[in-house]
N, C-alpha and C. Protein backbone atom coordinates (compact mmCIF):
# COMPACT_ATOMS: atom_id res chain seq x y z
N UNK A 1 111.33 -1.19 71.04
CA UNK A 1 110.74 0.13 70.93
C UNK A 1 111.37 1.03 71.99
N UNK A 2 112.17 2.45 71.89
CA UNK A 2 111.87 2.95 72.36
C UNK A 2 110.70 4.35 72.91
N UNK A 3 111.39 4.63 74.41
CA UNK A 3 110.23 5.46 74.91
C UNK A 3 111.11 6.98 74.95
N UNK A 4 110.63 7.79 74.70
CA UNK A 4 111.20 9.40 75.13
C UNK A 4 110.24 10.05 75.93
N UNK A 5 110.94 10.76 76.64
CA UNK A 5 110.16 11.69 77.41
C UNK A 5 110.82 12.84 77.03
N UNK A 6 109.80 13.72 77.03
CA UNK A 6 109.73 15.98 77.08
C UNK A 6 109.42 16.21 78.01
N UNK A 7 110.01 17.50 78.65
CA UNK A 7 109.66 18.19 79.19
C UNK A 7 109.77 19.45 78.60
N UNK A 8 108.53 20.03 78.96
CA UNK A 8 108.02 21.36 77.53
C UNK A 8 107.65 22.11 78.27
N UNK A 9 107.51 23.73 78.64
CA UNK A 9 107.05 24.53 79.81
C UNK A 9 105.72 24.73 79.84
N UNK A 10 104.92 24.76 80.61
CA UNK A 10 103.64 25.32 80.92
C UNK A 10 103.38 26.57 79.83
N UNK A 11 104.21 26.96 79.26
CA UNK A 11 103.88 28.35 78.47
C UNK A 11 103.68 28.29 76.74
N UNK A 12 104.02 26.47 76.47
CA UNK A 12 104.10 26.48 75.36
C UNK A 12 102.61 25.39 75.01
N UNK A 13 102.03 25.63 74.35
CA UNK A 13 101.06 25.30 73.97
C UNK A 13 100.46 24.19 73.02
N UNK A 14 100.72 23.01 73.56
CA UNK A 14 101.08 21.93 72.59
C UNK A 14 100.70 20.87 73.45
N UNK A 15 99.37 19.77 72.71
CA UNK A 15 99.16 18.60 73.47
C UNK A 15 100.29 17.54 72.98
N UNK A 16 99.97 16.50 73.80
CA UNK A 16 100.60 15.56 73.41
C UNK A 16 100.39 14.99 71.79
N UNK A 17 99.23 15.06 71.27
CA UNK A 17 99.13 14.44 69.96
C UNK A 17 99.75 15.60 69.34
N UNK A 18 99.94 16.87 69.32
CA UNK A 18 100.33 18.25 68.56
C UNK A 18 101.83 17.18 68.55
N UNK A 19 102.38 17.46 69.54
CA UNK A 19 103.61 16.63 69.42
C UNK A 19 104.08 15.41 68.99
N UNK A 20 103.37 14.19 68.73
CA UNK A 20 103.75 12.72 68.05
C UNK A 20 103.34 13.36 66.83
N UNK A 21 102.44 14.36 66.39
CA UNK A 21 102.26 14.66 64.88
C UNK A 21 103.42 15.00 64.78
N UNK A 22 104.05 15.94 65.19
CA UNK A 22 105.42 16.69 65.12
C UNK A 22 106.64 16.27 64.84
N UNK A 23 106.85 14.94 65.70
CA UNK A 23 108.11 14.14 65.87
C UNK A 23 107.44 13.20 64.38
N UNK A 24 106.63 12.75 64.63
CA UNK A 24 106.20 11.94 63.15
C UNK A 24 106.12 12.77 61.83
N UNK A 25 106.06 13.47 61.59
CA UNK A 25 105.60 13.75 60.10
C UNK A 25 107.61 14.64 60.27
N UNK A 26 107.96 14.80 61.07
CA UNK A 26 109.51 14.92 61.17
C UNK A 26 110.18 14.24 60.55
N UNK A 27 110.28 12.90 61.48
CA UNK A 27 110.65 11.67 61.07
C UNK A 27 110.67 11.32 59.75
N UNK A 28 109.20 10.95 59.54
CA UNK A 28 108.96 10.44 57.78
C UNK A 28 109.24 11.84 56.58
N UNK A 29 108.91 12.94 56.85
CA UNK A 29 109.87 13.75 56.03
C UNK A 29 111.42 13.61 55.75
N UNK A 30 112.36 13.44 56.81
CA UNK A 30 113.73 12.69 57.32
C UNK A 30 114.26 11.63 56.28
N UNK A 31 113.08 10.46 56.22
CA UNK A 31 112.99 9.21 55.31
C UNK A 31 114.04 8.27 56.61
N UNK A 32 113.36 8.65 57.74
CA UNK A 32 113.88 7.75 58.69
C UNK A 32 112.89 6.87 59.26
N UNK A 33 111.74 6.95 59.09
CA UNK A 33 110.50 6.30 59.34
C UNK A 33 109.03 6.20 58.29
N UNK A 34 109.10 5.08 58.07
CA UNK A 34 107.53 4.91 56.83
C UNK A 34 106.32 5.98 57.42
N UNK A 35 105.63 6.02 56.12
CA UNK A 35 104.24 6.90 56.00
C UNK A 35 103.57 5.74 57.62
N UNK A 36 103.62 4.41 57.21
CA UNK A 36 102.67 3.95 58.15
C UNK A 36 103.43 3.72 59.75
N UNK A 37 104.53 3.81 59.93
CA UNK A 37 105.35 3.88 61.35
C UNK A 37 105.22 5.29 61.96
N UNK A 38 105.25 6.34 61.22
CA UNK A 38 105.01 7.89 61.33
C UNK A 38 103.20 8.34 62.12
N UNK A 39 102.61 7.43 61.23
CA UNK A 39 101.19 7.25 61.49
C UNK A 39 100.66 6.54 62.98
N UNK A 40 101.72 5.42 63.27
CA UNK A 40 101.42 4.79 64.09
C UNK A 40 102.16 5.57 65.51
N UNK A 41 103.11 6.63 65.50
CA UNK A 41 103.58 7.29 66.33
C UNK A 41 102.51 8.25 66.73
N UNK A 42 102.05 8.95 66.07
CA UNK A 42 100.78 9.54 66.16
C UNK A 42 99.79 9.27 66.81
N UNK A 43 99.29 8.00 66.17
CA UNK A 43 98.62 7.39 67.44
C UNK A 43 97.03 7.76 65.97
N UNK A 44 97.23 7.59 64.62
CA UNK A 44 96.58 7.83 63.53
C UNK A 44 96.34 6.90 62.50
N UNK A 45 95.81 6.81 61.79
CA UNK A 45 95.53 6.05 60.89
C UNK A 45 96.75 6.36 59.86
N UNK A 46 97.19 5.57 58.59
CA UNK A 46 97.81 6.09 57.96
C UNK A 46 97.00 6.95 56.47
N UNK A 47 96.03 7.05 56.39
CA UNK A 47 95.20 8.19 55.82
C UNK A 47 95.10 9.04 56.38
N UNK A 48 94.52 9.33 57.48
CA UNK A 48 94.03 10.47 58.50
C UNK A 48 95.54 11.31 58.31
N UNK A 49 96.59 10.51 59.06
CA UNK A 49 98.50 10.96 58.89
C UNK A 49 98.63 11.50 57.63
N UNK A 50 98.36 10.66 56.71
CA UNK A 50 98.66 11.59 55.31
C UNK A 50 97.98 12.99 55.11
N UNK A 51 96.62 12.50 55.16
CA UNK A 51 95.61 13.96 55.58
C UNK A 51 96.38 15.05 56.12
N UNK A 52 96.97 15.33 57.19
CA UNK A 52 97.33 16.14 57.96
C UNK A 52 99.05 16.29 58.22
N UNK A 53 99.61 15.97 57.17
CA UNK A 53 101.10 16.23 56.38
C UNK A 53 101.16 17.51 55.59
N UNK A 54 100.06 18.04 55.43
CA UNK A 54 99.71 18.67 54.47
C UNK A 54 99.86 20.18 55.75
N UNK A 55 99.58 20.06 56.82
CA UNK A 55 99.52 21.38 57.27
C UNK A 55 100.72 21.39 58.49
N UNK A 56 101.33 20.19 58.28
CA UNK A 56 102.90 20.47 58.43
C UNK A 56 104.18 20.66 57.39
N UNK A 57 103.39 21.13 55.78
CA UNK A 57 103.97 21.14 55.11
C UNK A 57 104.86 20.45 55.03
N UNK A 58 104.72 19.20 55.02
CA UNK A 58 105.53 17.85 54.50
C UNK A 58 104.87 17.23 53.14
N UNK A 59 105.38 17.19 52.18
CA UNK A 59 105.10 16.32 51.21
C UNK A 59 104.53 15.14 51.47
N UNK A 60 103.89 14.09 50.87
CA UNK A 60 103.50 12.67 51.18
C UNK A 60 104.19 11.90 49.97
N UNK A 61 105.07 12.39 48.78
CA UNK A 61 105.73 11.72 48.16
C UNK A 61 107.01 12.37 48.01
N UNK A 62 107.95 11.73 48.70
CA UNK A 62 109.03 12.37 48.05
C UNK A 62 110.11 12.26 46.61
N UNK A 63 109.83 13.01 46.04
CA UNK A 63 109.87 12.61 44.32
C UNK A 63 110.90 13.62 44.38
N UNK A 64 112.20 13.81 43.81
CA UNK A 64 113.12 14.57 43.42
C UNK A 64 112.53 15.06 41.87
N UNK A 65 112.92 16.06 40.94
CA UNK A 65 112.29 16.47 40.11
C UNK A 65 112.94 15.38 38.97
N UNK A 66 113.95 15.12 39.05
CA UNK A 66 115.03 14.23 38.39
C UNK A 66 114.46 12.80 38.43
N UNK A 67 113.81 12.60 39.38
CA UNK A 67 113.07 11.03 39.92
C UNK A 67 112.01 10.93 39.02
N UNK A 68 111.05 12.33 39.33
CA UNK A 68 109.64 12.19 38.25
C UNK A 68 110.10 12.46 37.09
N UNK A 69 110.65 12.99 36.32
CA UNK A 69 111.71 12.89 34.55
C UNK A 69 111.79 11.88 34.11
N UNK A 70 112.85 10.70 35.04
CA UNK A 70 112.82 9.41 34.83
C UNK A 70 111.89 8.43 34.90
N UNK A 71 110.63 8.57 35.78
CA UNK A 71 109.81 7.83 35.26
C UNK A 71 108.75 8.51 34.26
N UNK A 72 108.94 9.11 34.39
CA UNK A 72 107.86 9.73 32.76
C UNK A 72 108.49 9.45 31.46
N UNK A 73 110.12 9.32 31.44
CA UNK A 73 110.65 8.68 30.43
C UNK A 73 110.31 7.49 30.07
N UNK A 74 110.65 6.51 31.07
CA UNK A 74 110.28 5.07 31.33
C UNK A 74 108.63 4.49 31.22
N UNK A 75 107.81 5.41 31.21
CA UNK A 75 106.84 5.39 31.10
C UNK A 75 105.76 4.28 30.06
C-alpha cells in the first residue's frame, strides 16, 4: 500500500474525507481502482461510496452506449 501526503493551503476548504472522496471516486471513474477499493479509500462503505458518486458526477456504471446495444441484443 501506498501512503501520499498533500499539502493544501489554509484557504482552501476541504476536509480530509472531502478529499479521499475526491481522489476515490477519481480513481474509479479512471477504471484504475474498483467501486469497492475506491470505497475503501474513502474510508466508506461501498453503498454509502456509490450513494455519493452521484454528486461528484461520476457514473456508478460505466456502460459505453455501444456496450448497452450489445447486450440488449444478446439479451
Amino acid at each position: 500500500m501506498r501512503t501520499v501526503s498533500f499539502k493544501i493551503q489554509v484557504t482552501v476548504d476541504l476536509y480530509d474525507k472531502d478529499i479521499a472522496m475526491i481522489v476515490g471516486s477519481t480513481l474509479y471513474k479512471k477504471g484504475k481502482i474498483s467501486l469497492g477499493q475506491a470505497a475503501e479509500l474513502a474510508g466508506l462503505t461501498k453503498r454509502t461510496f456509490a450513494e455519493l458518486l452521484g454528486k461528484c458526477e461520476v457514473p456508478i456504471f460505466n456502460y459505453t452506449l455501444s456496450d448497452l446495444a450489445g447486450d440488449a441484443k444478446n439479451a
